[in-house]
N, C-alpha and C. Protein backbone atom coordinates (compact mmCIF):
# COMPACT_ATOMS: atom_id res chain seq x y z
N UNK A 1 -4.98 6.34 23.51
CA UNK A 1 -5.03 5.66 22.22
C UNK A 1 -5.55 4.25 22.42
N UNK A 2 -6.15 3.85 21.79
CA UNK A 2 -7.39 2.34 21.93
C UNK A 2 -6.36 1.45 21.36
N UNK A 3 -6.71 0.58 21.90
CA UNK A 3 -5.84 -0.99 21.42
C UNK A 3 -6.62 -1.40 20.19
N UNK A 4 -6.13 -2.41 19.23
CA UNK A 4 -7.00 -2.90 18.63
C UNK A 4 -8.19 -3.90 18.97
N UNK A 5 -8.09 -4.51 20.45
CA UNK A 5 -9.11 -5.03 21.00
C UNK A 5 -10.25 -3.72 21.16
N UNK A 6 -9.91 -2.83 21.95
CA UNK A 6 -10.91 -2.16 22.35
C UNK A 6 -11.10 -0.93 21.24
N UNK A 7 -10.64 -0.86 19.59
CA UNK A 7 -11.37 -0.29 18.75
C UNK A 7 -13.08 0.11 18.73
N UNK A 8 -13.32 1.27 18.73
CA UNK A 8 -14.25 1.46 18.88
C UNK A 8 -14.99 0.43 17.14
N UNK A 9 -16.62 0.08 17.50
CA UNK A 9 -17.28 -0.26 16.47
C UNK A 9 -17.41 0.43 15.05
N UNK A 10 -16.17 1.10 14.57
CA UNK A 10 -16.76 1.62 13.15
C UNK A 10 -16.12 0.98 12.16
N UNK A 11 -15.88 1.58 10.90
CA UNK A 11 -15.45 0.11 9.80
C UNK A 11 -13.82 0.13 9.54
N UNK A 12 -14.03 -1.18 9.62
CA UNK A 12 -12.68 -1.54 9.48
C UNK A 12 -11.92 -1.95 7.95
N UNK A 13 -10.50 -0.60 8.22
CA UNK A 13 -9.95 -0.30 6.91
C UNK A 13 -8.63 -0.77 7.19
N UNK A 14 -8.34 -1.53 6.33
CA UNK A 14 -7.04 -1.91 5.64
C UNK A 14 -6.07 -0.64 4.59
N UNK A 15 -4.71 -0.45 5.19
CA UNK A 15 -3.97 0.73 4.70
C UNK A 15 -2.45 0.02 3.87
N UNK A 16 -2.83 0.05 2.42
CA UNK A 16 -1.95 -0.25 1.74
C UNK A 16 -1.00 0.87 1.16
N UNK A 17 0.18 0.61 2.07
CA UNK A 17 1.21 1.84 2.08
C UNK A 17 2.21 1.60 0.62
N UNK A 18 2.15 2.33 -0.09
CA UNK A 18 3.32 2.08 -1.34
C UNK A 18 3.75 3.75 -2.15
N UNK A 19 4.53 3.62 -3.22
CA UNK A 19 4.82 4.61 -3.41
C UNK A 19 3.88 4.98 -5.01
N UNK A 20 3.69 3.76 -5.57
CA UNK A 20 3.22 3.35 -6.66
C UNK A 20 3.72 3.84 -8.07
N UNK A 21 3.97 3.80 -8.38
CA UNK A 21 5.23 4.40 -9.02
C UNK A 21 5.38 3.55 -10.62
N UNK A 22 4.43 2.49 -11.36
CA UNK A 22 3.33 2.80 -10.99
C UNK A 22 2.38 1.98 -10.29
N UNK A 23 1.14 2.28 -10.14
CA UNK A 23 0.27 1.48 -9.55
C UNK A 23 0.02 0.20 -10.53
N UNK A 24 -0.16 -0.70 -10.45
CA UNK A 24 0.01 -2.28 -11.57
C UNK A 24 -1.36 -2.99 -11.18
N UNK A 25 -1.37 -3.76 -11.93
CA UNK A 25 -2.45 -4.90 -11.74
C UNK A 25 -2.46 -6.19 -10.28
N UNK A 26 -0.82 -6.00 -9.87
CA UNK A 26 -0.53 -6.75 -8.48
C UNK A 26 -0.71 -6.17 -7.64
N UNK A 27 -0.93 -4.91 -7.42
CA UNK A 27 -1.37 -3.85 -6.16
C UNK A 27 -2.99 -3.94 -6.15
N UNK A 28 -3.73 -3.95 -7.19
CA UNK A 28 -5.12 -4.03 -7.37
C UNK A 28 -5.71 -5.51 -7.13
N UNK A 29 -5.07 -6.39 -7.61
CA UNK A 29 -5.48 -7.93 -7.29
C UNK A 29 -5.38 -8.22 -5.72
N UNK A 30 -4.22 -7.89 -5.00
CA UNK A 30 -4.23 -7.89 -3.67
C UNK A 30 -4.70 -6.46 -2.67
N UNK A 31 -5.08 -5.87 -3.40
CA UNK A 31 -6.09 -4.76 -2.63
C UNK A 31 -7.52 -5.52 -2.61
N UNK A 32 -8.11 -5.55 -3.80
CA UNK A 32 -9.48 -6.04 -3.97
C UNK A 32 -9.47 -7.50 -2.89
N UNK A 33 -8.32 -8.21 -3.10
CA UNK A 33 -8.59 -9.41 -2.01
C UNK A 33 -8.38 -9.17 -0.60
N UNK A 34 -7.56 -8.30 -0.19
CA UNK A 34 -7.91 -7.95 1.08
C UNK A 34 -9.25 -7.67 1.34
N UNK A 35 -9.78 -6.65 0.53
CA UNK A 35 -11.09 -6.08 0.87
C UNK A 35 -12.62 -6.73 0.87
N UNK A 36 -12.40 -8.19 -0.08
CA UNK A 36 -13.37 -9.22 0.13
C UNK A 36 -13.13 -10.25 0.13
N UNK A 37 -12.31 -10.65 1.21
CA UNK A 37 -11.57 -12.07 1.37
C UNK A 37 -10.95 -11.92 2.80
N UNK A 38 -11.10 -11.17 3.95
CA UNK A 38 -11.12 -10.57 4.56
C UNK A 38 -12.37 -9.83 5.58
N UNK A 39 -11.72 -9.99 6.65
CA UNK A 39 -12.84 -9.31 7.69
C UNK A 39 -12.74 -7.38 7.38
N UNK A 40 -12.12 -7.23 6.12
CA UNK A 40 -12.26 -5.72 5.88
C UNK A 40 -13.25 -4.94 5.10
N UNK A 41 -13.55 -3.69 5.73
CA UNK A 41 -14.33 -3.45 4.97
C UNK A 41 -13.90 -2.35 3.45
N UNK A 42 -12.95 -1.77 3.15
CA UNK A 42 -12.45 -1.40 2.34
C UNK A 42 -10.90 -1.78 2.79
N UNK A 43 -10.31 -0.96 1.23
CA UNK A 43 -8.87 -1.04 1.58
C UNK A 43 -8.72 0.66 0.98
N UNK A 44 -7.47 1.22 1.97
CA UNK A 44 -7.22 2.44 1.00
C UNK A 44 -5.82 2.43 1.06
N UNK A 45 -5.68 2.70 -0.16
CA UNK A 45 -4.33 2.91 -1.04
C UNK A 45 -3.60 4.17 -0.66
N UNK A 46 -2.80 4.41 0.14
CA UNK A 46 -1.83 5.70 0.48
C UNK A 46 -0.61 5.77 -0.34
N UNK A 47 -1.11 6.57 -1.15
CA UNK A 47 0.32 7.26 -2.16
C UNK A 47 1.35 8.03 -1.05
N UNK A 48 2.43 7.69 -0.97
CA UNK A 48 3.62 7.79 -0.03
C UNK A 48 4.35 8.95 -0.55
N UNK A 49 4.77 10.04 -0.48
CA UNK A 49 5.41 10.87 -1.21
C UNK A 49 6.81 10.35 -1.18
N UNK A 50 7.31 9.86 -0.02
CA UNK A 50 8.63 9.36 -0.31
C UNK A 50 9.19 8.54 0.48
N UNK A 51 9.09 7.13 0.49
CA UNK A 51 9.28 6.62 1.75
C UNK A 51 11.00 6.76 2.58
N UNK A 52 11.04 6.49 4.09
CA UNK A 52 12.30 6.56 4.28
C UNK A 52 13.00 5.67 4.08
N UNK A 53 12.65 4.48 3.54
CA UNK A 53 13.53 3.27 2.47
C UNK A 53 13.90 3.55 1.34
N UNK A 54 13.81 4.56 0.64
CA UNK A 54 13.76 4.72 -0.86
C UNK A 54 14.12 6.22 -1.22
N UNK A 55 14.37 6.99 -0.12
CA UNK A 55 15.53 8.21 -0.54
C UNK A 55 16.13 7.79 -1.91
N UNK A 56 15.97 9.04 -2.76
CA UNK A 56 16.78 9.06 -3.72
C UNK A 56 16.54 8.46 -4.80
N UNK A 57 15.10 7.54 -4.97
CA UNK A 57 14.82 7.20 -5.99
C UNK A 57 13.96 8.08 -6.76
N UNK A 58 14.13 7.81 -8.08
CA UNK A 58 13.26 8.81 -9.35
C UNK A 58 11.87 7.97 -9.02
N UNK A 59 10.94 9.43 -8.49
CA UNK A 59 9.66 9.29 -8.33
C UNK A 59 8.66 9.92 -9.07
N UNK A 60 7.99 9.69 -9.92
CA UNK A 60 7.17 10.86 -10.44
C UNK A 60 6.45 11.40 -9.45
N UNK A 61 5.96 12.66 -10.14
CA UNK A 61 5.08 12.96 -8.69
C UNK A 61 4.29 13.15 -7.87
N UNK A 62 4.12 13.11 -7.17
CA UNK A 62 3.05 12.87 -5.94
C UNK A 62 1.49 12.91 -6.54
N UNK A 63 1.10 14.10 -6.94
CA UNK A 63 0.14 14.20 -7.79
C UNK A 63 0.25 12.91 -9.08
N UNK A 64 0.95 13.23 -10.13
CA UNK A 64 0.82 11.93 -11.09
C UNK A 64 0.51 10.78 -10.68
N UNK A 65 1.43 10.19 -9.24
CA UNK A 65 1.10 8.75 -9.08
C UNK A 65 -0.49 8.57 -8.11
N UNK A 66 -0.84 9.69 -7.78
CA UNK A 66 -2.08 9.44 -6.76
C UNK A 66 -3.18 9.55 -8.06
N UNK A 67 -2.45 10.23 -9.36
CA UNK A 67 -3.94 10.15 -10.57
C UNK A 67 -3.59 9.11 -10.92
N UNK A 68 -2.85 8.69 -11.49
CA UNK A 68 -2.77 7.32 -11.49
C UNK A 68 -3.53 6.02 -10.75
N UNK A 69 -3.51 6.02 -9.64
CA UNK A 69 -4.16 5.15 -8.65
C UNK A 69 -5.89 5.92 -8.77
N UNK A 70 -5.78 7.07 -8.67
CA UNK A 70 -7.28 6.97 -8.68
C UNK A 70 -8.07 6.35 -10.25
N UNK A 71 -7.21 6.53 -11.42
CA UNK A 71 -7.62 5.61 -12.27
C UNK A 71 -7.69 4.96 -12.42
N UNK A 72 -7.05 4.32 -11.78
CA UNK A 72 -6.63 2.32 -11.62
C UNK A 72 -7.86 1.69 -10.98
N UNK A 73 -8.53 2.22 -9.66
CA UNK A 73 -9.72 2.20 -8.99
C UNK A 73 -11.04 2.69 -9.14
N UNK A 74 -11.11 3.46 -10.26
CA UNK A 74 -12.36 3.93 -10.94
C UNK A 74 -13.32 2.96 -10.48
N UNK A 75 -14.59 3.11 -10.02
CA UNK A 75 -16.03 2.07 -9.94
C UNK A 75 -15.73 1.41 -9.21
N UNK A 76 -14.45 0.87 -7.89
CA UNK A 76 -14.30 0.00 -7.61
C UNK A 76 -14.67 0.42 -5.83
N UNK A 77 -15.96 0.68 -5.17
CA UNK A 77 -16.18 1.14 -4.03
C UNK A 77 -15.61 0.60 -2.77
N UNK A 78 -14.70 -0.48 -3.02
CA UNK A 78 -13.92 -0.94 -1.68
C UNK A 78 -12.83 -0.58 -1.69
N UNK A 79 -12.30 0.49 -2.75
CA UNK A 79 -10.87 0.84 -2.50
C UNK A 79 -10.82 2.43 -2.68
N UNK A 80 -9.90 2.79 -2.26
CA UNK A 80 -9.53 4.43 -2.35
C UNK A 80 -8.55 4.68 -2.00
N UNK A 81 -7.87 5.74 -3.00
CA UNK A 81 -6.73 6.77 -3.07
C UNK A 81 -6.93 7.76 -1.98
N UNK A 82 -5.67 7.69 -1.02
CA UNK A 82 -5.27 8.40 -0.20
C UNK A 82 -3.77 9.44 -0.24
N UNK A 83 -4.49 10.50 -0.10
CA UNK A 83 -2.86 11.61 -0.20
C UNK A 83 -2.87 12.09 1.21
N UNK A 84 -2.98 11.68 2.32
CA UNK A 84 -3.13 12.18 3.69
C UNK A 84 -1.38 12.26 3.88
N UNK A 85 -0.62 11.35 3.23
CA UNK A 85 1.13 11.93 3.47
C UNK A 85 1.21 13.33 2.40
N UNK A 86 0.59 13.79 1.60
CA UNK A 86 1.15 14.79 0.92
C UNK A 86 1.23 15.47 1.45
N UNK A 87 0.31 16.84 2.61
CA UNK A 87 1.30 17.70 3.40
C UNK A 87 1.73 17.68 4.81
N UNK A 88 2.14 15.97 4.97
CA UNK A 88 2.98 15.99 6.37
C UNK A 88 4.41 16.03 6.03
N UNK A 89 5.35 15.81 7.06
CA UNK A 89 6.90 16.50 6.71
C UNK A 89 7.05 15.02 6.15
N UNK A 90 8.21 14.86 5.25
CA UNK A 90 8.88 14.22 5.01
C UNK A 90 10.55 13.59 5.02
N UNK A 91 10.51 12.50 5.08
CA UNK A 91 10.19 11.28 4.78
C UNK A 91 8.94 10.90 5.50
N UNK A 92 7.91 10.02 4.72
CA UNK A 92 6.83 9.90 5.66
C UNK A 92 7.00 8.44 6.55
N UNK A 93 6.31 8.61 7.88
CA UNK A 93 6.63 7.58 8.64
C UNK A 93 5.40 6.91 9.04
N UNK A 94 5.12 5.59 8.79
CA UNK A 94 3.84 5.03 8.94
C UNK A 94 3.31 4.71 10.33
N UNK A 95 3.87 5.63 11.46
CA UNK A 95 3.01 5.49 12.78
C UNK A 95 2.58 7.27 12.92
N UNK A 96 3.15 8.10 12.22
CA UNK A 96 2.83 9.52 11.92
C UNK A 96 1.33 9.69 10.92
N UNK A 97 1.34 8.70 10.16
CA UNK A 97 0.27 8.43 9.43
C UNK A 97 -0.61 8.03 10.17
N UNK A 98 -0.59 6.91 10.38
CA UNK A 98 -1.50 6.29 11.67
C UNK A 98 -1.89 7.28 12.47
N UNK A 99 -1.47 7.87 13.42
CA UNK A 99 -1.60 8.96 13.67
C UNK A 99 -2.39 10.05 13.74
N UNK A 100 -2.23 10.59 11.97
CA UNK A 100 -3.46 11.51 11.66
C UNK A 100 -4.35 10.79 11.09
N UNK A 101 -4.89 9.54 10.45
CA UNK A 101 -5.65 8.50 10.16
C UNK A 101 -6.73 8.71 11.80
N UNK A 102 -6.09 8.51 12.63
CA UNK A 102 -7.28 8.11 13.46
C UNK A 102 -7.12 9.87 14.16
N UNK A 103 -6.70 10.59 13.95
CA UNK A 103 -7.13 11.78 14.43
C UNK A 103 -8.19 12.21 13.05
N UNK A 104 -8.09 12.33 12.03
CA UNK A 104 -9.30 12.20 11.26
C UNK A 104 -10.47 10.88 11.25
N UNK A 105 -10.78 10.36 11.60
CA UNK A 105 -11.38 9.24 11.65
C UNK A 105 -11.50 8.72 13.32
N UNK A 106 -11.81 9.16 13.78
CA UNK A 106 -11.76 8.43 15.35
C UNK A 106 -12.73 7.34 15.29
N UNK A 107 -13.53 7.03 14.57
CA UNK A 107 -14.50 5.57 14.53
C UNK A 107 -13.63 4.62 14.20
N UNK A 108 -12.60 4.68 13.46
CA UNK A 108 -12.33 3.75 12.28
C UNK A 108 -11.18 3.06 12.98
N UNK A 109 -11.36 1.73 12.47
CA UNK A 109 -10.32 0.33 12.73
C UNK A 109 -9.45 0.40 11.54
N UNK A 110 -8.49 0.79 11.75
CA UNK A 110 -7.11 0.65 10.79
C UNK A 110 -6.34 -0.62 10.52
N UNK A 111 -6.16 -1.03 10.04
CA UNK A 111 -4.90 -2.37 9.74
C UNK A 111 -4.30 -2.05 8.80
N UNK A 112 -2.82 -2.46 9.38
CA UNK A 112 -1.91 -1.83 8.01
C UNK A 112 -1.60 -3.45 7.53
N UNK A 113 -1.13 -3.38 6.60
CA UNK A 113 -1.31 -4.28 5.29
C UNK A 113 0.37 -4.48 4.55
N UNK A 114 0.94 -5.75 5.29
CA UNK A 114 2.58 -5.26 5.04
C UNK A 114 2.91 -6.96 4.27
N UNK A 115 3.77 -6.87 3.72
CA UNK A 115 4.37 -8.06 2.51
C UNK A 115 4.94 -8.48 3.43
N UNK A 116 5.24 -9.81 3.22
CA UNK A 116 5.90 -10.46 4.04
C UNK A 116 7.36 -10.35 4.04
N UNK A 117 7.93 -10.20 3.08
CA UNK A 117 9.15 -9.22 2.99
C UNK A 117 9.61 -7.79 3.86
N UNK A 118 9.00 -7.33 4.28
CA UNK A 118 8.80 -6.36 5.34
C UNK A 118 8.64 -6.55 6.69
N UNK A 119 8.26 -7.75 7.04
CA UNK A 119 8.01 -8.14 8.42
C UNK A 119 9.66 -8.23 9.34
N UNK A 120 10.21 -8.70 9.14
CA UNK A 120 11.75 -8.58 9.57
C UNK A 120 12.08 -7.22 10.24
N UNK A 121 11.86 -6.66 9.31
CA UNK A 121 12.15 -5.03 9.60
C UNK A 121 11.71 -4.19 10.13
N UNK A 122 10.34 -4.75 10.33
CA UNK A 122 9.35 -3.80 11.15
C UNK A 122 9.82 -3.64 12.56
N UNK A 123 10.75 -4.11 13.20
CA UNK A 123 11.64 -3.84 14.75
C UNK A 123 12.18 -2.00 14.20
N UNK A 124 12.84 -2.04 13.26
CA UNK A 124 13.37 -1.09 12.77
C UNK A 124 12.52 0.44 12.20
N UNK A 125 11.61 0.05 12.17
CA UNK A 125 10.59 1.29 11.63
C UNK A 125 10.34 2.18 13.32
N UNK A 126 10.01 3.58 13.01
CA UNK A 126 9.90 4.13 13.99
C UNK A 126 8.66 3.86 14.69
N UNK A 127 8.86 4.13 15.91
CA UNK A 127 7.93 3.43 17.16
C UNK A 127 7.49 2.47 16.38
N UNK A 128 8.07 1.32 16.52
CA UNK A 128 7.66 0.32 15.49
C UNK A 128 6.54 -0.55 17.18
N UNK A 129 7.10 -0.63 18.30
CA UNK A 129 6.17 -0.78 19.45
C UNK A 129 5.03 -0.45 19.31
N UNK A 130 4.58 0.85 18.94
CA UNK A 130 3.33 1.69 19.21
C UNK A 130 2.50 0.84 17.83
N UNK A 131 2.91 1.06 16.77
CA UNK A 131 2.74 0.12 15.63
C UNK A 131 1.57 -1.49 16.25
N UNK A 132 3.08 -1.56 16.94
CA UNK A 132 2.02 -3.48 16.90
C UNK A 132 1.24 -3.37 18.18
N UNK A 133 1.13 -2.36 18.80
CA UNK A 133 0.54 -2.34 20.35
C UNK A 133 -1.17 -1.86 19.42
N UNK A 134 -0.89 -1.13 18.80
CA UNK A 134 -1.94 -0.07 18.61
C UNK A 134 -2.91 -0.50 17.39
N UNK A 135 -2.42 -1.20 16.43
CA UNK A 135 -3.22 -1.55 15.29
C UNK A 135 -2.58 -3.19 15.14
N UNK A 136 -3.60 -3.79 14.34
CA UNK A 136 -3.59 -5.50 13.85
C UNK A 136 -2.21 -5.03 12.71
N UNK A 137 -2.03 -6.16 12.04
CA UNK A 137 -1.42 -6.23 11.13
C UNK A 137 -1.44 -7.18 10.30
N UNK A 138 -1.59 -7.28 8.52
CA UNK A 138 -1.91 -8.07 7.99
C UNK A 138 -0.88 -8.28 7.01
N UNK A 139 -0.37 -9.75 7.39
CA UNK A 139 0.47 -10.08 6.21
C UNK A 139 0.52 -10.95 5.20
N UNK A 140 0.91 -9.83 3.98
CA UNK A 140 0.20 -11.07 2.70
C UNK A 140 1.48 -11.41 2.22
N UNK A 141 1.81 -12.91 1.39
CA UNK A 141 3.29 -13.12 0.89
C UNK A 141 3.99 -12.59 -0.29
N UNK A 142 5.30 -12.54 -0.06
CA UNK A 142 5.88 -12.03 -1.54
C UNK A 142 6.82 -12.94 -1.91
N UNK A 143 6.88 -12.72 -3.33
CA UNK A 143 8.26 -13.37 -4.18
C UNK A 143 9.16 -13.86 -3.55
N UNK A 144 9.39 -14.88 -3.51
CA UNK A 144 11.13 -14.98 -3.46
C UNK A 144 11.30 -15.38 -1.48
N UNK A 145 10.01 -15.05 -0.82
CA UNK A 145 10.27 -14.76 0.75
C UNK A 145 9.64 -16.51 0.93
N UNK A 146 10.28 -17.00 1.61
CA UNK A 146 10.22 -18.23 2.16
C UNK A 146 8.87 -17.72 3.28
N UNK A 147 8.13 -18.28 2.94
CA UNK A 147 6.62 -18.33 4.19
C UNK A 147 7.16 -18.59 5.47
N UNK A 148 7.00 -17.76 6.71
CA UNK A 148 7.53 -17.85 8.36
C UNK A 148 6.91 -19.13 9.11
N UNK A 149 7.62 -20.21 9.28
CA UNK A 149 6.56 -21.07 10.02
C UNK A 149 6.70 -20.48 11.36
N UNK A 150 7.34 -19.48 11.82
CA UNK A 150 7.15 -19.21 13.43
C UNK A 150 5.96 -19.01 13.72
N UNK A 151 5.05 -19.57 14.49
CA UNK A 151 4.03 -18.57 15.17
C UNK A 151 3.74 -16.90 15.30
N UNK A 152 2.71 -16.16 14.29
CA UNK A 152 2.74 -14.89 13.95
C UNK A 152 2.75 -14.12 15.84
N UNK A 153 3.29 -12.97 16.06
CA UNK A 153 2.90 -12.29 17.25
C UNK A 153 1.74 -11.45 17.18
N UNK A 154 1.62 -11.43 18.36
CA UNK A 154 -0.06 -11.13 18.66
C UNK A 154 -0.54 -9.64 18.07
N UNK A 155 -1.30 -9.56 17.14
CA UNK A 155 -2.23 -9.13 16.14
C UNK A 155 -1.28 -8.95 14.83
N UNK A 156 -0.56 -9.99 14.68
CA UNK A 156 0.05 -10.04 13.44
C UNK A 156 -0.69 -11.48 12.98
N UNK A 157 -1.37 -11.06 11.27
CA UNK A 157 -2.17 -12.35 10.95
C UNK A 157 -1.53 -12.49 9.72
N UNK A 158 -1.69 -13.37 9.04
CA UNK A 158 -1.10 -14.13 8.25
C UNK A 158 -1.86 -14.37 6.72
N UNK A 159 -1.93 -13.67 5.84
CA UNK A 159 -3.64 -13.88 4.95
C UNK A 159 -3.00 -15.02 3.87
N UNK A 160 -3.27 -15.86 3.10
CA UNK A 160 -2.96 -16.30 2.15
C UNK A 160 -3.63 -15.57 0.96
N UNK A 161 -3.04 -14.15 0.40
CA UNK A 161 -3.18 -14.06 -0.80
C UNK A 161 -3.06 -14.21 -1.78
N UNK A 162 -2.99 -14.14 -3.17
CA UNK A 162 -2.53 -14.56 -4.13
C UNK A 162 -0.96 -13.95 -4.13
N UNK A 163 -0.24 -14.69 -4.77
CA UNK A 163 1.12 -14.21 -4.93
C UNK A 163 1.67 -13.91 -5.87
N UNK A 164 2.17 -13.10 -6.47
CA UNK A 164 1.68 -12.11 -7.98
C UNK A 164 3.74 -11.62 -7.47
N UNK A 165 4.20 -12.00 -8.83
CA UNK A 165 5.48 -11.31 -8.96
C UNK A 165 5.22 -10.27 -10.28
N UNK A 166 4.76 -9.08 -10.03
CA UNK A 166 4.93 -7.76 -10.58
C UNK A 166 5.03 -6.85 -10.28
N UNK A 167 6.64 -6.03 -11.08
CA UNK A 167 7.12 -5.16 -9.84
C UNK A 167 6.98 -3.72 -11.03
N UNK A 168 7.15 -2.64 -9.95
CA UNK A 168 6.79 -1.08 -11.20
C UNK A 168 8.36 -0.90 -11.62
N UNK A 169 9.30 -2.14 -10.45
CA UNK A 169 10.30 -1.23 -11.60
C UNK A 169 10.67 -2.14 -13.12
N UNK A 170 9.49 -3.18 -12.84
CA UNK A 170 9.78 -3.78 -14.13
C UNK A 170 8.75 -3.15 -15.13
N UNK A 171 8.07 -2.25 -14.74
CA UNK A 171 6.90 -1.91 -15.85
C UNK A 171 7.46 -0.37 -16.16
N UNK A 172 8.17 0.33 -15.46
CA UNK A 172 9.01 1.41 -15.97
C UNK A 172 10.39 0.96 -17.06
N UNK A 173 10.93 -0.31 -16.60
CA UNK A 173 11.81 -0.58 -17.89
C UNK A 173 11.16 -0.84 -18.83
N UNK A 174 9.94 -1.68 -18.88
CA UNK A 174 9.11 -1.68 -20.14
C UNK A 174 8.85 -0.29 -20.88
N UNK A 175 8.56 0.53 -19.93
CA UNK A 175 8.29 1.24 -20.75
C UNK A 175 8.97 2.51 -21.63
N UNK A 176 10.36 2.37 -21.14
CA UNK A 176 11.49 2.89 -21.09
C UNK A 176 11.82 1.94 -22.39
N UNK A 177 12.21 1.27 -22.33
CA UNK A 177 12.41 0.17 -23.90
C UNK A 177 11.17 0.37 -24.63
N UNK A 178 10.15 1.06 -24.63
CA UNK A 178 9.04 1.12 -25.51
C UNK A 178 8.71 -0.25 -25.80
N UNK A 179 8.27 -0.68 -25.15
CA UNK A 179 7.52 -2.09 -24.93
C UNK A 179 6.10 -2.30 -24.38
N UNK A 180 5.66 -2.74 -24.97
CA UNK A 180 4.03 -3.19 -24.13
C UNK A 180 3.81 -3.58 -22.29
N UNK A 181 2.53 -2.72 -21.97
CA UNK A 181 2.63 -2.70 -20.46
C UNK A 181 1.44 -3.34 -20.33
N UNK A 182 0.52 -3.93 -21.40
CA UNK A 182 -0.64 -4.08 -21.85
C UNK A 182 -1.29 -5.35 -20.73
N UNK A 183 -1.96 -5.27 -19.71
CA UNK A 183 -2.17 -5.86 -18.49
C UNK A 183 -1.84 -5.99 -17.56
N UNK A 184 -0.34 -5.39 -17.23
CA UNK A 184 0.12 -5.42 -16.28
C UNK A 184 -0.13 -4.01 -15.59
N UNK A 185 -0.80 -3.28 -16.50
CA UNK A 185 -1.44 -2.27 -15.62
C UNK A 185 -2.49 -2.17 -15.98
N UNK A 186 -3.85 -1.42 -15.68
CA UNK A 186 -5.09 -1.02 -15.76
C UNK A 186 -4.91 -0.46 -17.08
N UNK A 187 -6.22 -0.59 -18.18
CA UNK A 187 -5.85 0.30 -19.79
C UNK A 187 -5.83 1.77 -19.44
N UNK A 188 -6.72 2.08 -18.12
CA UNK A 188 -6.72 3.61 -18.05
C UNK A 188 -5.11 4.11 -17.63
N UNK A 189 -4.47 3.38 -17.02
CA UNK A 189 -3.10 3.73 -16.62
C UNK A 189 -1.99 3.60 -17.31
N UNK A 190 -2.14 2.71 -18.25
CA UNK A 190 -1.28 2.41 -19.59
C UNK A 190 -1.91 4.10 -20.85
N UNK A 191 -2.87 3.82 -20.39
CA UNK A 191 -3.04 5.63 -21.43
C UNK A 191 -2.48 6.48 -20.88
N UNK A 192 -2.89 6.83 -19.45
CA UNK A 192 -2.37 7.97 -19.02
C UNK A 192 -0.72 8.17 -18.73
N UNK A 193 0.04 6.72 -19.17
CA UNK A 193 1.62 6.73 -18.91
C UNK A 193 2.16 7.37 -20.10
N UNK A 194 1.11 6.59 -21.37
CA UNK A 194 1.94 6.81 -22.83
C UNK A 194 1.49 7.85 -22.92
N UNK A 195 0.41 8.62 -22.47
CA UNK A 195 0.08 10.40 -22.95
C UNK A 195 0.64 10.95 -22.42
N UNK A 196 1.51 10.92 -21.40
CA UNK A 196 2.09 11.85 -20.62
C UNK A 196 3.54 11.80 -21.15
N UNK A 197 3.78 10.34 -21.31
CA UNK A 197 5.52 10.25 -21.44
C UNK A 197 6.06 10.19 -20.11
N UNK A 198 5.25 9.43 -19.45
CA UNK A 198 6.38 9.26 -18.33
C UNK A 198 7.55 7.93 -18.62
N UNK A 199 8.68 7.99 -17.82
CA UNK A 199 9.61 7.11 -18.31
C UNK A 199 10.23 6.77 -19.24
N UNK A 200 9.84 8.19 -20.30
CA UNK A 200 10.36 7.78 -21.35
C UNK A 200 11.61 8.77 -21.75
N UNK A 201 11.88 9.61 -20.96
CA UNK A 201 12.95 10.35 -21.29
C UNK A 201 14.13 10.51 -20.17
């Protein structure tokens, strides 16, 4: 398995792991800026079927939230919907992903793409070693997380993205109170929530 120094020359993709649940206008603002604000050359969006943080939460499903995201990204050629966790076992684990990512793709430079809220924890994720040995890592900030002045470890980088507090489980109570979602998600995704009725029963 190649280090991220010695990645072979093909293009380098940024892997934004979420469950999306739904996909919002803060997942798209910091996708698109990874992808040109950034030494990346796309970003792709992996719909998670269920992460092992989040057992037990009401998910729509797998299919709905990956149409979802592919509507959200319509015309937008630096980003793409990924279902490569839909038939591995579950809970899905993001070095199992990794994994079949570069067993499909053997050209390709991966970077996973983690909130800064998540960084703490990453000791705790499985082969979380193989993780930082094997791929870069890019961290953008979140809400509420005090910025790390420690010195990042080696291929952990630091991006200053925009910092956007919008969360899906505040756009599922919206829409659960029958309330307007009107920008905080894509118009194609605000149609396809209210035609379907998700969250509302």
């Amino acid at each position: 398995m190649s280090s991220p120094a010695s990645a072979p020359n093909g293009r380098k993709v940024g892997l934004l792991f979420g469950s999306f649940n739904p996909i919002h206008t803060g997942h798209l603002i910091l996708a698109h800026f990874m992808a040109t604000h950034t030494d990346l050359d796309e970003v792709w969006l992996v719909v998670s079927p269920q992460s092992p943080f989040k057992v037990g939460q009401e998910l729509l499903p797998e299919e709905a939230r990956l149409r979802l995201v592919q509507l959200a990204i319509a015309g937008n050629d630096r980003l793409r919907a990924l279902d490569v966790e839909f038939g591995m076992p579950k809970p899905s684990y993001t070095i199992d992903t990794l994994d079949e990512l570069r067993r499909r793709h053997p050209g390709y430079h991966f970077v996973l793409l983690m909130g800064e809220d998540n960084l703490p924890g990453l000791p705790r994720w499985k082969d979380a070693g193989r993780i930082l040995a094997e791929n870069e890592v890019y961290v953008y900030p979140r809400p509420g997380v005090t910025p790390t002045d420690s010195k990042p470890q080696p291929g952990v980088q630091v991006v200053d993205a925009p910092l956007l507090d919008i969360s899906a489980t505040y756009i599922r109570s919206c829409v659960r109170a029958g309330k307007s979602v009107r920008y905080l998600v894509p118009e194609p995704v605000e149609q396809q929530i209210l035609a379907a009725g998700y969250w509302r029963t």
